[in-house]
Protein backbone atom coordinates (compact mmCIF):
# COMPACT_ATOMS: atom_id res chain seq x y z
CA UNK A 1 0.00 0.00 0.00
CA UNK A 2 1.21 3.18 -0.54
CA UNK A 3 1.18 6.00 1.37
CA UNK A 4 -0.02 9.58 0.61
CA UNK A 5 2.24 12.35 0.66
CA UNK A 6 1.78 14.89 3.31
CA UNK A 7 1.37 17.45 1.08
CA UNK A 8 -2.16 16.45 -0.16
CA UNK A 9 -3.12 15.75 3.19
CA UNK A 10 -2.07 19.56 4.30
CA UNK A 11 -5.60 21.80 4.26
CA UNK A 12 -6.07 25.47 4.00
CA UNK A 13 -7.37 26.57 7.46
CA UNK A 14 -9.56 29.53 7.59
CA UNK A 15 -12.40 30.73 5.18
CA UNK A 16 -12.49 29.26 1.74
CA UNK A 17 -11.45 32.17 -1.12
CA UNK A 18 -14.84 34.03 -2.81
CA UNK A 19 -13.82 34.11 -6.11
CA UNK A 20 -13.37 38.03 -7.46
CA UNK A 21 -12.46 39.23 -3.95
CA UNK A 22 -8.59 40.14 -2.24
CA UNK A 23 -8.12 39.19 0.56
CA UNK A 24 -7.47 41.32 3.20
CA UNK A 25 -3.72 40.77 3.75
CA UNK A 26 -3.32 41.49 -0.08
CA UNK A 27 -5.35 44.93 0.41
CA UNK A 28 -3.62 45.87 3.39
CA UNK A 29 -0.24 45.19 1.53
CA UNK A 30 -1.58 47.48 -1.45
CA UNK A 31 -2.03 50.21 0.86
CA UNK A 32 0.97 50.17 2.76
CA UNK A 33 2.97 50.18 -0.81
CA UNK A 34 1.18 52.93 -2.16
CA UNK A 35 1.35 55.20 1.18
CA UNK A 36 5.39 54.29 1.14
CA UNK A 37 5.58 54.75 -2.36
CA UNK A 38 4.00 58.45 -2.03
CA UNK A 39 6.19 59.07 1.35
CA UNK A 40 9.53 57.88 -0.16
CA UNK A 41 9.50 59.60 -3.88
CA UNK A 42 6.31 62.21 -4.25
CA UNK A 43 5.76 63.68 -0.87
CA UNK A 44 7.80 66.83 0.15
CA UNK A 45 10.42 64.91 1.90
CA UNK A 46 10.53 62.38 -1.01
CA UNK A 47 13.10 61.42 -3.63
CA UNK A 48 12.06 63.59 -6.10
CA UNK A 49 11.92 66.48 -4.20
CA UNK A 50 14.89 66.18 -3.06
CA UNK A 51 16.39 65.63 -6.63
CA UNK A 52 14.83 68.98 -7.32
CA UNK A 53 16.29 70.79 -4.62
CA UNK A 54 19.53 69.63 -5.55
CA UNK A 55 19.34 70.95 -8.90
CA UNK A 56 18.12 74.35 -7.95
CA UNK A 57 21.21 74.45 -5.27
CA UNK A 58 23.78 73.32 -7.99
CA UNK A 59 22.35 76.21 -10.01
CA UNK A 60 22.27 78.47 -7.65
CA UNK A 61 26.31 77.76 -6.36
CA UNK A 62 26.91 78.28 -10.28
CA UNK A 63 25.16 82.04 -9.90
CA UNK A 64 27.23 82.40 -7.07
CA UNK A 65 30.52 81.76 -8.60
CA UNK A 66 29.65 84.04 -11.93
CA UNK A 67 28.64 86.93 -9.30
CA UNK A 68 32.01 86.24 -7.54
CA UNK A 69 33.92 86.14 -11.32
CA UNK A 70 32.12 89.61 -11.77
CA UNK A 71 32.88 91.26 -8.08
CA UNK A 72 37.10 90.52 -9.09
CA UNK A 73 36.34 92.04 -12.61
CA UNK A 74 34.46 95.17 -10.98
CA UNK A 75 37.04 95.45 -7.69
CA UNK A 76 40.16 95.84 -10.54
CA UNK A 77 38.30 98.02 -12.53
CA UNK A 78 37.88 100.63 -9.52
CA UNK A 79 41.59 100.50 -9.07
CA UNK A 80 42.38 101.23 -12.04
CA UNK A 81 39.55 104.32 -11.38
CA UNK A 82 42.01 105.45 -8.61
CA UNK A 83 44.27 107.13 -11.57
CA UNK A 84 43.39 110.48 -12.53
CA UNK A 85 44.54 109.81 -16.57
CA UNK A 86 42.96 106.56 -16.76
CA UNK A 87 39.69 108.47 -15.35
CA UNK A 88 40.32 111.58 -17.52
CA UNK A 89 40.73 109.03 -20.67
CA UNK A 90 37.12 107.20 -19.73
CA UNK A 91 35.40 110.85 -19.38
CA UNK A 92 36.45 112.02 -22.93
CA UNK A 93 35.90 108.55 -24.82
CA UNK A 94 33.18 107.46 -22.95
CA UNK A 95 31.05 110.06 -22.14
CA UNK A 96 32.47 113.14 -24.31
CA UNK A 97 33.52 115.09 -21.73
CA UNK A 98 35.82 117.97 -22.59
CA UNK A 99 37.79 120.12 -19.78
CA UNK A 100 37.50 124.29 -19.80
CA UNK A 101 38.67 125.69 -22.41
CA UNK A 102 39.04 123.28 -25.06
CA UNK A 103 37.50 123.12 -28.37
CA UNK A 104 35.93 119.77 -29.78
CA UNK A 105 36.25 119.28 -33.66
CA UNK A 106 34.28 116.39 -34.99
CA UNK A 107 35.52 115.06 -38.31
CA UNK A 108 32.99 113.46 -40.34
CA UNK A 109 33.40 110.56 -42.75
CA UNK A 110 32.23 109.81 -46.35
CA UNK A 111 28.98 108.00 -44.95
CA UNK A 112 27.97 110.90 -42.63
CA UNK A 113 28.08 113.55 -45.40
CA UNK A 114 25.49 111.82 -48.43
CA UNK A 115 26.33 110.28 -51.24
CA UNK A 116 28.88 112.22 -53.25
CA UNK A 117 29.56 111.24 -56.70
């Protein structure tokens, strides 16, 4: 005679499955996921949040660097403002300032005359 295996002898305790209906272990797993899945990567403290925040802070050290670039630029150019003939020399090309006294002649070219034949 042979004997049967244990495993057909080994029953399902509990309430028999309805057909078209989780059980409640596989619902309350669903829900957990989903609330850990919005808490880890789409709440505020989530992954992609934080992603974000790293990008604006990446951008933002780069603004700081260009505004540090400029501040050198801008700090030589006001020594170089410290010389009287270097500030004379930006008054007359710059803003056509003359001193007291002098005359101004402005020669015109061939374009600011007309056509000439």
């Amino acid at each position: 005679m042979r004997r049967k295996s244990p495993r057909k002898e080994f029953r399902r305790f509990g309430r028999p499955r309805v057909p078209g209906r989780l059980p409640a272990r596989r619902i309350a797993l669903i829900v957990v996921g989903t609330v850990l899945f919005y808490l880890l990567v789409l709440s505020d403290f989530g992954l992609l949040r934080q992603w974000k925040l790293s990008r604006e802070a990446a951008a933002i050290e780069a603004g700081i660097e260009r505004l540090e670039a400029r501040r050198v630029e801008l700090e030589a150019q006001r020594g170089q403002l410290d010389d009287d003939a270097t500030l004379e020399r930006i008054a007359r090309e710059k803003y056509g300032m003359v001193k007291t006294g002098e005359h101004v002649y402005r020669i015109a070219g061939p374009d600011s005359v007309g056509n000439r034949p």
